[in-house]
PDB file of N, CA and C in Angstrom:
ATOM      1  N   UNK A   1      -0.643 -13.259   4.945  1.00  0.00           N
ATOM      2  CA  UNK A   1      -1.741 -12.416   4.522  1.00  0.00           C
ATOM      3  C   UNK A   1      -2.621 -13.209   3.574  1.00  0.00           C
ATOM      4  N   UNK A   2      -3.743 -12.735   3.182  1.00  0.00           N
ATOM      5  CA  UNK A   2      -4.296 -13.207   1.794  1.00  0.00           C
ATOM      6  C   UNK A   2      -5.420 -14.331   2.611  1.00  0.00           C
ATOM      7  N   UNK A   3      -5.929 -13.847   3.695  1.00  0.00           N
ATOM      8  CA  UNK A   3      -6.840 -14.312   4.249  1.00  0.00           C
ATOM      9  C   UNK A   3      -8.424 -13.088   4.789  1.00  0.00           C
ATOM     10  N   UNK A   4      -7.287 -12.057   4.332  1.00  0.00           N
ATOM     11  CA  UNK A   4      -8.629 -10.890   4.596  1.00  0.00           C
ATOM     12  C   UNK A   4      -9.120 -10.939   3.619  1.00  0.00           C
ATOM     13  N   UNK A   5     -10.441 -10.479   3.481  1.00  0.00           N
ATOM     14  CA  UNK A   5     -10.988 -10.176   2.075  1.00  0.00           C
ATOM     15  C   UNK A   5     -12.037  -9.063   2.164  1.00  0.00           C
ATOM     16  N   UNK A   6     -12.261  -7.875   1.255  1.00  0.00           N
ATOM     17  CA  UNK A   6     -13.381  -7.222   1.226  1.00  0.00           C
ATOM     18  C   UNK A   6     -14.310  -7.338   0.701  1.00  0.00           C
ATOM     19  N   UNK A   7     -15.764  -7.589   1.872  1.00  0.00           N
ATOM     20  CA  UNK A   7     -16.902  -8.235   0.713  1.00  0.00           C
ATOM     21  C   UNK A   7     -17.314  -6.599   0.181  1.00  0.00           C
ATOM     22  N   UNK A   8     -18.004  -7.011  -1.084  1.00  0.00           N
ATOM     23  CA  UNK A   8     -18.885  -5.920  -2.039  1.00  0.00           C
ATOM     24  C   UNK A   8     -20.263  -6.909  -2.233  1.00  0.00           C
ATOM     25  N   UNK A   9     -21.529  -6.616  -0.946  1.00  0.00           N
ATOM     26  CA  UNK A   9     -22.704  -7.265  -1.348  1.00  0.00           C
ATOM     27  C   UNK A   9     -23.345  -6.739  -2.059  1.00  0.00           C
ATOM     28  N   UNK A  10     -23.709  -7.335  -3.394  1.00  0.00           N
ATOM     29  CA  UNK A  10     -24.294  -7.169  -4.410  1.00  0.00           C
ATOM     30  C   UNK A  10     -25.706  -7.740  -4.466  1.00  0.00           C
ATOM     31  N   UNK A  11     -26.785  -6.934  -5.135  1.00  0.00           N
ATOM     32  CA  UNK A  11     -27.927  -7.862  -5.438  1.00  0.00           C
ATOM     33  C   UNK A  11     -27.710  -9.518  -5.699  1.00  0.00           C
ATOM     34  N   UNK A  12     -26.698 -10.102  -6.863  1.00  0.00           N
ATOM     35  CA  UNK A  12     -26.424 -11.541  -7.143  1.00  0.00           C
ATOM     36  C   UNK A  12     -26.337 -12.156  -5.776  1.00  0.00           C
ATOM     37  N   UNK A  13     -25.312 -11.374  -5.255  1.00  0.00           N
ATOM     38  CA  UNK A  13     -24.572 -11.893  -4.405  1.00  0.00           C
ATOM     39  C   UNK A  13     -23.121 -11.006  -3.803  1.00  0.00           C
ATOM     40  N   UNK A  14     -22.275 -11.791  -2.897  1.00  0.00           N
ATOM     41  CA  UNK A  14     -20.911 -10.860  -2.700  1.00  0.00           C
ATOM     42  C   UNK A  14     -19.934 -11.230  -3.753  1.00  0.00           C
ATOM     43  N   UNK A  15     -19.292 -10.168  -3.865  1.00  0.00           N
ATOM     44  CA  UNK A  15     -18.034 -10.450  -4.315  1.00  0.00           C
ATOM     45  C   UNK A  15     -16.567 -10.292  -3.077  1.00  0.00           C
ATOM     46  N   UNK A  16     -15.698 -10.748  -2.949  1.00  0.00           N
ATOM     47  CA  UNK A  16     -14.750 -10.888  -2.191  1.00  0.00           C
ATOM     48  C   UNK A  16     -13.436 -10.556  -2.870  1.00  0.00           C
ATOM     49  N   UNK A  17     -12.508  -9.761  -2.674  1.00  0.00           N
ATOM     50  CA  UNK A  17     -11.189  -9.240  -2.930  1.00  0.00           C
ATOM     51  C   UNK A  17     -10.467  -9.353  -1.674  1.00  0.00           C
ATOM     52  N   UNK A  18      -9.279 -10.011  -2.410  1.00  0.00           N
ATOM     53  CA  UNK A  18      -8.326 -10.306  -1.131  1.00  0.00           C
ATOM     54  C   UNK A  18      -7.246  -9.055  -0.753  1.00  0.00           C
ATOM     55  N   UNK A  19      -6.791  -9.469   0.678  1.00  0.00           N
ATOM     56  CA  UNK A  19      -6.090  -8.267   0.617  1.00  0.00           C
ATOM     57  C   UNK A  19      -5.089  -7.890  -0.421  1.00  0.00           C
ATOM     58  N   UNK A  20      -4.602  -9.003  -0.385  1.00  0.00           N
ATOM     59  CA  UNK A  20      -3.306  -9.359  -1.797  1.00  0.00           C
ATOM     60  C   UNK A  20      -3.201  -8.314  -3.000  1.00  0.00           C
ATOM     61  N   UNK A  21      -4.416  -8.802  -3.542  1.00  0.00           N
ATOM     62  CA  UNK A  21      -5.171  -8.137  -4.456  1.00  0.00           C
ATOM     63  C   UNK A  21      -4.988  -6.268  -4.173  1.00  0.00           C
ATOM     64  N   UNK A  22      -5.432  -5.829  -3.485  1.00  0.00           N
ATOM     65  CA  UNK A  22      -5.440  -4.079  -3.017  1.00  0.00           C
ATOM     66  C   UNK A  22      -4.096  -4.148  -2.743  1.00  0.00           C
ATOM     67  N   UNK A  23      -3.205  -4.917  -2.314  1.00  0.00           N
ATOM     68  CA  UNK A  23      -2.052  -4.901  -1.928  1.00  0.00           C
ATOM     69  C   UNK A  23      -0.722  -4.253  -3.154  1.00  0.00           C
ATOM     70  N   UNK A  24      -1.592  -5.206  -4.343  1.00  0.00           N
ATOM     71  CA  UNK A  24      -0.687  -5.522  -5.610  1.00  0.00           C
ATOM     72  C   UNK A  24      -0.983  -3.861  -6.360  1.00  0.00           C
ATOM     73  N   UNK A  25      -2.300  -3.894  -6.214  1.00  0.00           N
ATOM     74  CA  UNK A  25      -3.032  -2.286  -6.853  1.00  0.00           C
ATOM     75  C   UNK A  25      -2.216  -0.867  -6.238  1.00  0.00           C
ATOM     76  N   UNK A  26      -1.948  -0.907  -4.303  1.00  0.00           N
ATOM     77  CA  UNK A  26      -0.905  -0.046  -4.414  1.00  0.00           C
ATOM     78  C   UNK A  26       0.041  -0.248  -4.599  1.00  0.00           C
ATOM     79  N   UNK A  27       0.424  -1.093  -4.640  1.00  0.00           N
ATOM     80  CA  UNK A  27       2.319  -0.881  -4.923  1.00  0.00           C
ATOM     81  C   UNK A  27       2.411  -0.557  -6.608  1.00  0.00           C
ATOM     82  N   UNK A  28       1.638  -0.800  -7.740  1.00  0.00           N
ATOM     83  CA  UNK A  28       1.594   0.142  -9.054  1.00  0.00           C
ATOM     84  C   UNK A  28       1.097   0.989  -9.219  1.00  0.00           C
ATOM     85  N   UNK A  29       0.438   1.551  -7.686  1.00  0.00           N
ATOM     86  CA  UNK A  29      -0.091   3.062  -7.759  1.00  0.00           C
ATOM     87  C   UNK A  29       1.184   4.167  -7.244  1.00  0.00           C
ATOM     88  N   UNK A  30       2.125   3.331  -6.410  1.00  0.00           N
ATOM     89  CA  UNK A  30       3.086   3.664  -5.634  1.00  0.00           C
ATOM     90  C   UNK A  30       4.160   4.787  -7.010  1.00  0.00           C
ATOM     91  N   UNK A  31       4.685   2.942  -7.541  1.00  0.00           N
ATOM     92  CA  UNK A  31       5.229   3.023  -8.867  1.00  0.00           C
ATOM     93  C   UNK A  31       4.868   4.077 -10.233  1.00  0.00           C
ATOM     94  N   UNK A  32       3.898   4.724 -10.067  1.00  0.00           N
ATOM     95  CA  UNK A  32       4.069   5.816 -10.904  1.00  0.00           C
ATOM     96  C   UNK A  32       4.076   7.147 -10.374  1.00  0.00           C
ATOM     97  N   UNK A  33       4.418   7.304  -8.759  1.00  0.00           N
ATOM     98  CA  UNK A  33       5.134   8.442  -8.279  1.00  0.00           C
ATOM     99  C   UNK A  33       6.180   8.860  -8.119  1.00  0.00           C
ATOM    100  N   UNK A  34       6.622  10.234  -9.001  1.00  0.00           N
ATOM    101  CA  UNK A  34       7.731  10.102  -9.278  1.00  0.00           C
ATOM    102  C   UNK A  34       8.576  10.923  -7.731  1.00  0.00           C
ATOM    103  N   UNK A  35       9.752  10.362  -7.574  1.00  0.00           N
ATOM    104  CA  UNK A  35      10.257  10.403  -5.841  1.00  0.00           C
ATOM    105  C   UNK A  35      10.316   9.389  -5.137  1.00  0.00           C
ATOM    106  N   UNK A  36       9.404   8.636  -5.569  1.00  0.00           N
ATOM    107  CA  UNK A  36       9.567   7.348  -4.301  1.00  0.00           C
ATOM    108  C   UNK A  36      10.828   6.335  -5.257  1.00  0.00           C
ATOM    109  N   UNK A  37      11.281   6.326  -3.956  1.00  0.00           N
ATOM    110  CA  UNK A  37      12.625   5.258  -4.746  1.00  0.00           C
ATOM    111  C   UNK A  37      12.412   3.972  -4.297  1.00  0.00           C
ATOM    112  N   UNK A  38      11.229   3.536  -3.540  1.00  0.00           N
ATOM    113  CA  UNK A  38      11.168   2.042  -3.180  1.00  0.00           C
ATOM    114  C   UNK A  38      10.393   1.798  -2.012  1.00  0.00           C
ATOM    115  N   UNK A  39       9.887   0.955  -2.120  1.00  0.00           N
ATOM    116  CA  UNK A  39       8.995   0.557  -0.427  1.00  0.00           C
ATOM    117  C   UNK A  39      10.267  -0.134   0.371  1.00  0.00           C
ATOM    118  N   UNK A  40       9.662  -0.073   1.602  1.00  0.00           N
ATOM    119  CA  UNK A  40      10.559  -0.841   2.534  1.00  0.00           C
ATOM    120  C   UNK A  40       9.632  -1.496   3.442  1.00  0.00           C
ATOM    121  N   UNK A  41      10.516  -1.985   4.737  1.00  0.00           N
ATOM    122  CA  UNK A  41       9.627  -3.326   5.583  1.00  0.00           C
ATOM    123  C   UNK A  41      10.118  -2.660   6.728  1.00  0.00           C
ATOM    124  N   UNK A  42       9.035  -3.522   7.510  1.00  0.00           N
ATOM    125  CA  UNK A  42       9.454  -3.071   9.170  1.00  0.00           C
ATOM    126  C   UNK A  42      10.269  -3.494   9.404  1.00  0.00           C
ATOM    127  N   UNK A  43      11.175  -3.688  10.233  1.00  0.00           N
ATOM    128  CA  UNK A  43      12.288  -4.618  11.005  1.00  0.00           C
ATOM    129  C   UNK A  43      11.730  -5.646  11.148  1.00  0.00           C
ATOM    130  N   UNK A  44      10.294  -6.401  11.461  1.00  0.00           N
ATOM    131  CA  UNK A  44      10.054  -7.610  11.985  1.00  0.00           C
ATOM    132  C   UNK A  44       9.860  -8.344  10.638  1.00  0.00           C
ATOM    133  N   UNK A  45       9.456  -7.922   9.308  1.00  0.00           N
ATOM    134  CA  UNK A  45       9.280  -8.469   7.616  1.00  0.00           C
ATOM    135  C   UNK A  45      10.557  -8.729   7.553  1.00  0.00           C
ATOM    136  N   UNK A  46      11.578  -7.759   7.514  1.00  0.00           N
ATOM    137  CA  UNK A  46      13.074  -7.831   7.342  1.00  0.00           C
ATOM    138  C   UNK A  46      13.815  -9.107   7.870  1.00  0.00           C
ATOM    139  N   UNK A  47      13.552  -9.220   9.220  1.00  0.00           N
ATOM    140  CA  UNK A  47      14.100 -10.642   9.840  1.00  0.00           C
ATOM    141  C   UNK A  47      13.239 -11.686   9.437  1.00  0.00           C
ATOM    142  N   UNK A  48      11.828 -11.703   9.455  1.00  0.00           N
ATOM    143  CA  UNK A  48      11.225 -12.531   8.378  1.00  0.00           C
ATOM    144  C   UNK A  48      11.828 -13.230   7.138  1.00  0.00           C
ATOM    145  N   UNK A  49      12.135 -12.399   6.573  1.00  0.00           N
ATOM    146  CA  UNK A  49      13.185 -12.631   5.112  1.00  0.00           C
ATOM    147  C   UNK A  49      14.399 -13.108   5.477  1.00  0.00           C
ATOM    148  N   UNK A  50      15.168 -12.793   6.453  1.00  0.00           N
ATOM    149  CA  UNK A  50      16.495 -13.310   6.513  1.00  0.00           C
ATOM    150  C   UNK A  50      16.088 -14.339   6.947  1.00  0.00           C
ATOM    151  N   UNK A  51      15.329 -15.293   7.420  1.00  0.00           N
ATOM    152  CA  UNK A  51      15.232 -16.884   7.696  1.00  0.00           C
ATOM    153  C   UNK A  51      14.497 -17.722   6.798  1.00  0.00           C
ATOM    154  N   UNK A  52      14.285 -16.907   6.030  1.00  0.00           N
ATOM    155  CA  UNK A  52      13.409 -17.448   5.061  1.00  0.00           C
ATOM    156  C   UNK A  52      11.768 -17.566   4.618  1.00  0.00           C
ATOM    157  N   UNK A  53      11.006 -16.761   5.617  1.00  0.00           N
ATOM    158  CA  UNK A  53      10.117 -16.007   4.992  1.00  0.00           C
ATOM    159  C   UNK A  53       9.594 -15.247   4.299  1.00  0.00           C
ATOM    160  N   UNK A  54       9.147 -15.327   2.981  1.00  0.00           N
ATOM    161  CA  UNK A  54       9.095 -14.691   2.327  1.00  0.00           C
ATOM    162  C   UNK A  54       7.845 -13.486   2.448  1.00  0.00           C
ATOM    163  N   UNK A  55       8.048 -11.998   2.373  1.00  0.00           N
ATOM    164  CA  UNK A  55       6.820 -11.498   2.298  1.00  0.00           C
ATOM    165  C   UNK A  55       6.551 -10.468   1.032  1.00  0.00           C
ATOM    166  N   UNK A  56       4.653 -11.135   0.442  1.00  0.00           N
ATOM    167  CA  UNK A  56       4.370 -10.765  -1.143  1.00  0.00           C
ATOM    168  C   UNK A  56       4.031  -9.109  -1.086  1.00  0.00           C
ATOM    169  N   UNK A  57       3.658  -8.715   0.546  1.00  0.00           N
ATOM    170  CA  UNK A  57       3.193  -7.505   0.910  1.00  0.00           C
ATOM    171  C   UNK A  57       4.350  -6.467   1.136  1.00  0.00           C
ATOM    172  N   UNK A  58       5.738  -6.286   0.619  1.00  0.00           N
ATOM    173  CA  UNK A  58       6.659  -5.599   1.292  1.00  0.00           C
ATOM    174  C   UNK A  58       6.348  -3.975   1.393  1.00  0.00           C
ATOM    175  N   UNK A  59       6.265  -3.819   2.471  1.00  0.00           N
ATOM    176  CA  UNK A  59       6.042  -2.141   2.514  1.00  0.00           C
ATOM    177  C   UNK A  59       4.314  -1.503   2.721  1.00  0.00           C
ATOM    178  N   UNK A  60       3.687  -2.735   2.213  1.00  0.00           N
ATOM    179  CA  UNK A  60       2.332  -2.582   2.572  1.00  0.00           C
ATOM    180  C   UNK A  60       1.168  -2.794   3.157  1.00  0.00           C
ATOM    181  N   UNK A  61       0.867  -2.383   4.140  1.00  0.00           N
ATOM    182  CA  UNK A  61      -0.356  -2.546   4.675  1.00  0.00           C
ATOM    183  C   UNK A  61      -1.683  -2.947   4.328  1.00  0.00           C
ATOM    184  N   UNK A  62      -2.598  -3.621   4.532  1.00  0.00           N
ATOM    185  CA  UNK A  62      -3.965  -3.008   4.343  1.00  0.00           C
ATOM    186  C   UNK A  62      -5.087  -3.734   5.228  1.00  0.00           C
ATOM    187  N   UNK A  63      -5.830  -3.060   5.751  1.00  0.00           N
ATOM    188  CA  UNK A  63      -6.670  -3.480   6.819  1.00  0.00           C
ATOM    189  C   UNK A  63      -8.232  -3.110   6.580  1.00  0.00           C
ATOM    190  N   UNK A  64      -9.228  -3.993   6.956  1.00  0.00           N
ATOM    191  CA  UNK A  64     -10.137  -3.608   6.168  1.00  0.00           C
ATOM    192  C   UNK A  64     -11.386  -3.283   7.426  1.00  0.00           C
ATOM    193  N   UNK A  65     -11.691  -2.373   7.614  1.00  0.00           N
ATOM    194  CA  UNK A  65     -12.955  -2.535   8.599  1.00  0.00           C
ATOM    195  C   UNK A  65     -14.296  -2.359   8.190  1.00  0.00           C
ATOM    196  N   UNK A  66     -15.826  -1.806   8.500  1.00  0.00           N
ATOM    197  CA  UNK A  66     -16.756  -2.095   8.297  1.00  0.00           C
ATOM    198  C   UNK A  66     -17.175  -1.288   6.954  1.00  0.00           C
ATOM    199  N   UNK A  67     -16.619  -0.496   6.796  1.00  0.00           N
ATOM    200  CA  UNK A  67     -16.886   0.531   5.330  1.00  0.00           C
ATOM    201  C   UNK A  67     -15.514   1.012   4.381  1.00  0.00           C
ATOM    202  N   UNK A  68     -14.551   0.962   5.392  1.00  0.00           N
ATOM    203  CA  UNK A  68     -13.472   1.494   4.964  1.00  0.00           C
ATOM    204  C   UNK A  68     -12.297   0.317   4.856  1.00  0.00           C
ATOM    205  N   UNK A  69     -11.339   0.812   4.183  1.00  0.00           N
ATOM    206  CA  UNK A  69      -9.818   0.406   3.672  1.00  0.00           C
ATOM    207  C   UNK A  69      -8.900   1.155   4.610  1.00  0.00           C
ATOM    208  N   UNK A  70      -8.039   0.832   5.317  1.00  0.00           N
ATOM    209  CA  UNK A  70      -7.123   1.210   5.511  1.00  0.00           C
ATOM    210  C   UNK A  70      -5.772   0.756   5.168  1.00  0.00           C
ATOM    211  N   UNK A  71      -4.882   1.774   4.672  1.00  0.00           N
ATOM    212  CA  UNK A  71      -3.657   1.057   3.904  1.00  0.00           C
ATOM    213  C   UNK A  71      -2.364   2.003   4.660  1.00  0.00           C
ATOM    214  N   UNK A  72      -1.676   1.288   4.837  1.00  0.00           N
ATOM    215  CA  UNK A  72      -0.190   1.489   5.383  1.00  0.00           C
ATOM    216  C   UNK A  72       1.295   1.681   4.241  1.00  0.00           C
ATOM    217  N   UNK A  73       1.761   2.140   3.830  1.00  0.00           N
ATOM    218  CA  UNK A  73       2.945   2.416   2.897  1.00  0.00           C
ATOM    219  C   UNK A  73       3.910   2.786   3.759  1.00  0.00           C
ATOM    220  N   UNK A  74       5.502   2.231   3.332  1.00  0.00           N
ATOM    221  CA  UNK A  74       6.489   2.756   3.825  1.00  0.00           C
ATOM    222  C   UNK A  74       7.219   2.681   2.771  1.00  0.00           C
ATOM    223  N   UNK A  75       7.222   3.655   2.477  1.00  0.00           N
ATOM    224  CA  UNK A  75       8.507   4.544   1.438  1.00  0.00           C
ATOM    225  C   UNK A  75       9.902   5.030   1.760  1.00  0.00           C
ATOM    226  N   UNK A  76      10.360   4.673   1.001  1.00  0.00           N
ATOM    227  CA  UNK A  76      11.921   5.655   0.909  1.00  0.00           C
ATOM    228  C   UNK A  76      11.967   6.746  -0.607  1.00  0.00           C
ATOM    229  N   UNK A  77      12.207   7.543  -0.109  1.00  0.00           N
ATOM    230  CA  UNK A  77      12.341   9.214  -1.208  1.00  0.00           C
ATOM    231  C   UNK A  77      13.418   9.264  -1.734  1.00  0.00           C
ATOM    232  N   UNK A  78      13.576   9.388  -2.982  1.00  0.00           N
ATOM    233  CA  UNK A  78      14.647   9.431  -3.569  1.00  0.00           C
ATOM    234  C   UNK A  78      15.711  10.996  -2.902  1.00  0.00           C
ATOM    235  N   UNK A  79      16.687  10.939  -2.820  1.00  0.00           N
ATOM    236  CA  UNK A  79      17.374  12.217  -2.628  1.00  0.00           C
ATOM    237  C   UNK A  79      17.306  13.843  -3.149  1.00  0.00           C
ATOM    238  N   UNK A  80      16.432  15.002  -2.637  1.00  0.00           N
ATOM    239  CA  UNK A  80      16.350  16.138  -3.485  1.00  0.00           C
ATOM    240  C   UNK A  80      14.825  16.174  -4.022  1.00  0.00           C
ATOM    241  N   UNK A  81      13.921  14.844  -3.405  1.00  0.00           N
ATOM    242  CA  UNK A  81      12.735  15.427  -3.415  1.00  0.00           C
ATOM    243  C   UNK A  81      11.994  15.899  -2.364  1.00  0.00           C
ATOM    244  N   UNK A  82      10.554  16.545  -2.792  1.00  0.00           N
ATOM    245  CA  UNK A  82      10.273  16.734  -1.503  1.00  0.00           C
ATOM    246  C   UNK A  82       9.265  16.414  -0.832  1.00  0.00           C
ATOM    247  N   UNK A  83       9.916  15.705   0.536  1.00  0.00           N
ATOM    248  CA  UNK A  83       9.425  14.346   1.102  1.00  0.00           C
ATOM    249  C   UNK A  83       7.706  14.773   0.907  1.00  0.00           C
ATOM    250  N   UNK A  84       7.348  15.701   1.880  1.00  0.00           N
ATOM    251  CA  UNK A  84       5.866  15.977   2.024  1.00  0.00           C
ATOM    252  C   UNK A  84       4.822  15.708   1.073  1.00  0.00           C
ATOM    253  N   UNK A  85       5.820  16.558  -0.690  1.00  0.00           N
ATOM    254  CA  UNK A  85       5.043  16.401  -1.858  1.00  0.00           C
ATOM    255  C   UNK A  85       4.619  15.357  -2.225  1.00  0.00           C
ATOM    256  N   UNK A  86       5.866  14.242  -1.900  1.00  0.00           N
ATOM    257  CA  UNK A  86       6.115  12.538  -2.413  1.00  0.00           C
ATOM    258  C   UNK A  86       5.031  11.958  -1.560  1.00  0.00           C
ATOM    259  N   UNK A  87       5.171  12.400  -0.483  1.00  0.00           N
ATOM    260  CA  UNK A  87       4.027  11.279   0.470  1.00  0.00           C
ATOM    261  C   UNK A  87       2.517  11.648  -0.052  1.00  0.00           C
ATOM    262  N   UNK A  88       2.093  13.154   0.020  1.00  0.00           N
ATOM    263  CA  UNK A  88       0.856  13.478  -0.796  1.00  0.00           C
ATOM    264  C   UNK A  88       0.288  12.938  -1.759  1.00  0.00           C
ATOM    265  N   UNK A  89       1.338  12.889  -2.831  1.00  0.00           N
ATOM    266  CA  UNK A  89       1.493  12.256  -3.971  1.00  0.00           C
ATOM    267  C   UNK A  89       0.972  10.598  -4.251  1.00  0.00           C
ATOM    268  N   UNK A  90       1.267   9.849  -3.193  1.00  0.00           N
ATOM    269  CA  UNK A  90       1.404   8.671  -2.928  1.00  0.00           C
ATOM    270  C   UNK A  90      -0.068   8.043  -2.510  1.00  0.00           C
ATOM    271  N   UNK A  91      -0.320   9.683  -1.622  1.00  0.00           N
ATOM    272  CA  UNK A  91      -1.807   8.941  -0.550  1.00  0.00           C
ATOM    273  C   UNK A  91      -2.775   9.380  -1.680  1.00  0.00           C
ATOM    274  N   UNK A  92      -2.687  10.390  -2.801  1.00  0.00           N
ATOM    275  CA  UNK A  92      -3.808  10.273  -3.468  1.00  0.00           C
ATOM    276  C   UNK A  92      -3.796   9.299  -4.801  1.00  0.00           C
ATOM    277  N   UNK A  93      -2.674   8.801  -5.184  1.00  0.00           N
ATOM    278  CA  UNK A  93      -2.559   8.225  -6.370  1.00  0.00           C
ATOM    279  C   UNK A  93      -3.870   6.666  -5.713  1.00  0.00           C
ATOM    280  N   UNK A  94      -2.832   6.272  -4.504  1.00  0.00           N
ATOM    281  CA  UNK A  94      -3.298   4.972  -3.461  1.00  0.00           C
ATOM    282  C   UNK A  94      -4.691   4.733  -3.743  1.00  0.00           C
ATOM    283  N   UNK A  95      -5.250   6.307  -3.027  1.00  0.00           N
ATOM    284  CA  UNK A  95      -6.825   6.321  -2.795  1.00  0.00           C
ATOM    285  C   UNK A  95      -7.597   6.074  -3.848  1.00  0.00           C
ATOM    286  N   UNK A  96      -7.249   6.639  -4.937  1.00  0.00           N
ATOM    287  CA  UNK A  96      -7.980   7.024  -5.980  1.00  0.00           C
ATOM    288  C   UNK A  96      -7.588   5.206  -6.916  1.00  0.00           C
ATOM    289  N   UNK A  97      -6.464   4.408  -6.732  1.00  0.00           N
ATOM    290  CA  UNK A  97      -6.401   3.641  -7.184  1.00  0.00           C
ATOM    291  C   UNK A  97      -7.376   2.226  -6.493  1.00  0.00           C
ATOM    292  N   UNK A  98      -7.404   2.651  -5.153  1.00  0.00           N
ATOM    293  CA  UNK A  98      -8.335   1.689  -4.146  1.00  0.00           C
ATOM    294  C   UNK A  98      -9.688   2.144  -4.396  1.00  0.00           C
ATOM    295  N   UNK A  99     -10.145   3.404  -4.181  1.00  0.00           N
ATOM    296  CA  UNK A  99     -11.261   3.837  -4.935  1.00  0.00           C
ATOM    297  C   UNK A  99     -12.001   2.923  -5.987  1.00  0.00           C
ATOM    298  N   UNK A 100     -11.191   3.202  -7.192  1.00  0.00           N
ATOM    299  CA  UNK A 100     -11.433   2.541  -8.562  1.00  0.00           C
ATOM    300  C   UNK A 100     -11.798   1.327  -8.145  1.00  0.00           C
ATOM    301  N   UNK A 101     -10.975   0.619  -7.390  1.00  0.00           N
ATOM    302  CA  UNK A 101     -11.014  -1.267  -7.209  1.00  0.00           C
ATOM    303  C   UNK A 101     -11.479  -1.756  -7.250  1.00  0.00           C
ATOM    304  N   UNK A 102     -12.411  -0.939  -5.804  1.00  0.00           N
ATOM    305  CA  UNK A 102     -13.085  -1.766  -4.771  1.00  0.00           C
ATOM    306  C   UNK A 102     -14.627  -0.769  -5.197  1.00  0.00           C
ATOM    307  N   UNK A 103     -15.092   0.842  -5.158  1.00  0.00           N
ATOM    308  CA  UNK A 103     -16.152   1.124  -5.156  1.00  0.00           C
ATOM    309  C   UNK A 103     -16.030   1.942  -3.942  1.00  0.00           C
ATOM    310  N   UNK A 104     -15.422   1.285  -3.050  1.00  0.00           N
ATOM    311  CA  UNK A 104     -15.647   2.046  -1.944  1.00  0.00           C
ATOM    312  C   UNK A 104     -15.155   3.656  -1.962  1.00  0.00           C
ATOM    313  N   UNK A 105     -15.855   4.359  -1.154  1.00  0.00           N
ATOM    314  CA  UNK A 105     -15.711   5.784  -1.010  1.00  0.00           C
ATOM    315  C   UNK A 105     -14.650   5.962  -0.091  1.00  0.00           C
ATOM    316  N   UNK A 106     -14.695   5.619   0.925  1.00  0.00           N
ATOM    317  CA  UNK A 106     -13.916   6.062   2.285  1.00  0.00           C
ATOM    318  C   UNK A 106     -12.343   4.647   1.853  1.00  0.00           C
ATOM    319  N   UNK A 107     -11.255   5.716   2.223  1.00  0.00           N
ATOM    320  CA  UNK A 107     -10.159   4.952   1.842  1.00  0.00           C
ATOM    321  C   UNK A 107      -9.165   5.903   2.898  1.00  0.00           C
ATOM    322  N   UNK A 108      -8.236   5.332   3.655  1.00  0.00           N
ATOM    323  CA  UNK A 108      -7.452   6.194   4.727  1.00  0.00           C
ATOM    324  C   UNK A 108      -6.402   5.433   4.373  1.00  0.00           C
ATOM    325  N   UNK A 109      -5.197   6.504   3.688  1.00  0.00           N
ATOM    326  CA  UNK A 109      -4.010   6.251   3.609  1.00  0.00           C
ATOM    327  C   UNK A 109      -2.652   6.949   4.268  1.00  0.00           C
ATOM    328  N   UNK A 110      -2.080   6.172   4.909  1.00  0.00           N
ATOM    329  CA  UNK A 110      -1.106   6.680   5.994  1.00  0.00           C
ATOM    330  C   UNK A 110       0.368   6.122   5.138  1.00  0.00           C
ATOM    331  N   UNK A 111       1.158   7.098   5.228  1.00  0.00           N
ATOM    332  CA  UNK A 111       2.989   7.199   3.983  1.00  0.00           C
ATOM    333  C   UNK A 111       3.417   7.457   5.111  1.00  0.00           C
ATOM    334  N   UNK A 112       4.536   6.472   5.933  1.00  0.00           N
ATOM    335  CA  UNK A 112       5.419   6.258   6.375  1.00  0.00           C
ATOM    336  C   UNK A 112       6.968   6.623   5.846  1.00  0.00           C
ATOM    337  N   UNK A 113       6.859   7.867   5.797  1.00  0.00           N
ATOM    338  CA  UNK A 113       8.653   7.770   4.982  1.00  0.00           C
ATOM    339  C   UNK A 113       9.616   7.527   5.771  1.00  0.00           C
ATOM    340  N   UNK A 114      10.481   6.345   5.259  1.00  0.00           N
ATOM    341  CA  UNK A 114      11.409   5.492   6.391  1.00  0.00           C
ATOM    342  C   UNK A 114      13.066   5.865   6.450  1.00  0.00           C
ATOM    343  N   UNK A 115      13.229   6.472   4.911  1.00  0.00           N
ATOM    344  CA  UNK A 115      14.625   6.849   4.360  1.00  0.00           C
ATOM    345  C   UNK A 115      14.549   7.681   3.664  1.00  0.00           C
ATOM    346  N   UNK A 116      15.553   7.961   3.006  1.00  0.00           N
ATOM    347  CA  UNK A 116      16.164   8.502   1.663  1.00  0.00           C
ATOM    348  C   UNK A 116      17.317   8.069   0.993  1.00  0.00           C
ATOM    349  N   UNK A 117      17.126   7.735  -0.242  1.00  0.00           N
ATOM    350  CA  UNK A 117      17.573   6.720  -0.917  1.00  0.00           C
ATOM    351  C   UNK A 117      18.404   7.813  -1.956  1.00  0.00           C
ATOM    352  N   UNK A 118      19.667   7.205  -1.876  1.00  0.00           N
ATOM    353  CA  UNK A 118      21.024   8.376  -2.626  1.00  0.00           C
ATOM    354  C   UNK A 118      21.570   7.782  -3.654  1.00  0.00           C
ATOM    355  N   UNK A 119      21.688   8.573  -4.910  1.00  0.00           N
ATOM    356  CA  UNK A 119      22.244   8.170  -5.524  1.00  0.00           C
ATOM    357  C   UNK A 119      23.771   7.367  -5.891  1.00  0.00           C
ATOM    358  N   UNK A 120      23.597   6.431  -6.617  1.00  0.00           N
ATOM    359  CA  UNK A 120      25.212   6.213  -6.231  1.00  0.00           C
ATOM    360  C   UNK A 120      26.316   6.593  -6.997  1.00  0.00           C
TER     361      UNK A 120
END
């Protein structure tokens, strides 16, 4: 990753944000919802990692098209919450944190809940 970037053309000039960057913004937008017990990876990141690829994006998406952000999350819910609330929770903290970022208005966030994560 870390080859997309979103321009913001400005009178000066553009400015450019990498995906990385929006990447890093949700996962501490993630982190102050309370329920989510952790991002997770697809199966294909997962085997990635077991050979030794490392990935800085775990659990997150983000794709950028002509006006809009699109961002991908996969969560696991802690046990005894409730999932629907947690994912809600998640897509507006996201938006409103991509919002802020970038400027942009239009932001589409899709919460993948993959598990539930039990206490031990």
């Amino acid at each position: 990753m870390g080859d997309n970037y979103i321009t913001c053309r400005e009178e000066n000039g553009n400015i450019n944000i990498s995906e990385d960057v929006i990447s890093s913004m949700v996962r501490n937008a993630i982190a102050e919802v309370e329920g989510v017990a952790g991002l997770s990876n697809t199966a294909g990141a997962e085997i990635a990692e077991l050979i030794g690829i490392k990935s800085l994006n775990r659990g997150v998406k983000v794709q950028f098209s002509e006006d809009q952000i699109i961002v991908d999350v996969i969560i696991t819910v802690s046990y005894g919450s409730n999932v629907v609330s947690v994912a809600r929770q998640v897509q507006e903290k996201v938006i409103n944190a991509v919002q802020v970022a970038t400027g942009l208005e239009k932001a589409q966030v899709n919460v993948h809940v993959s598990g539930i994560a039990f206490e031990k």
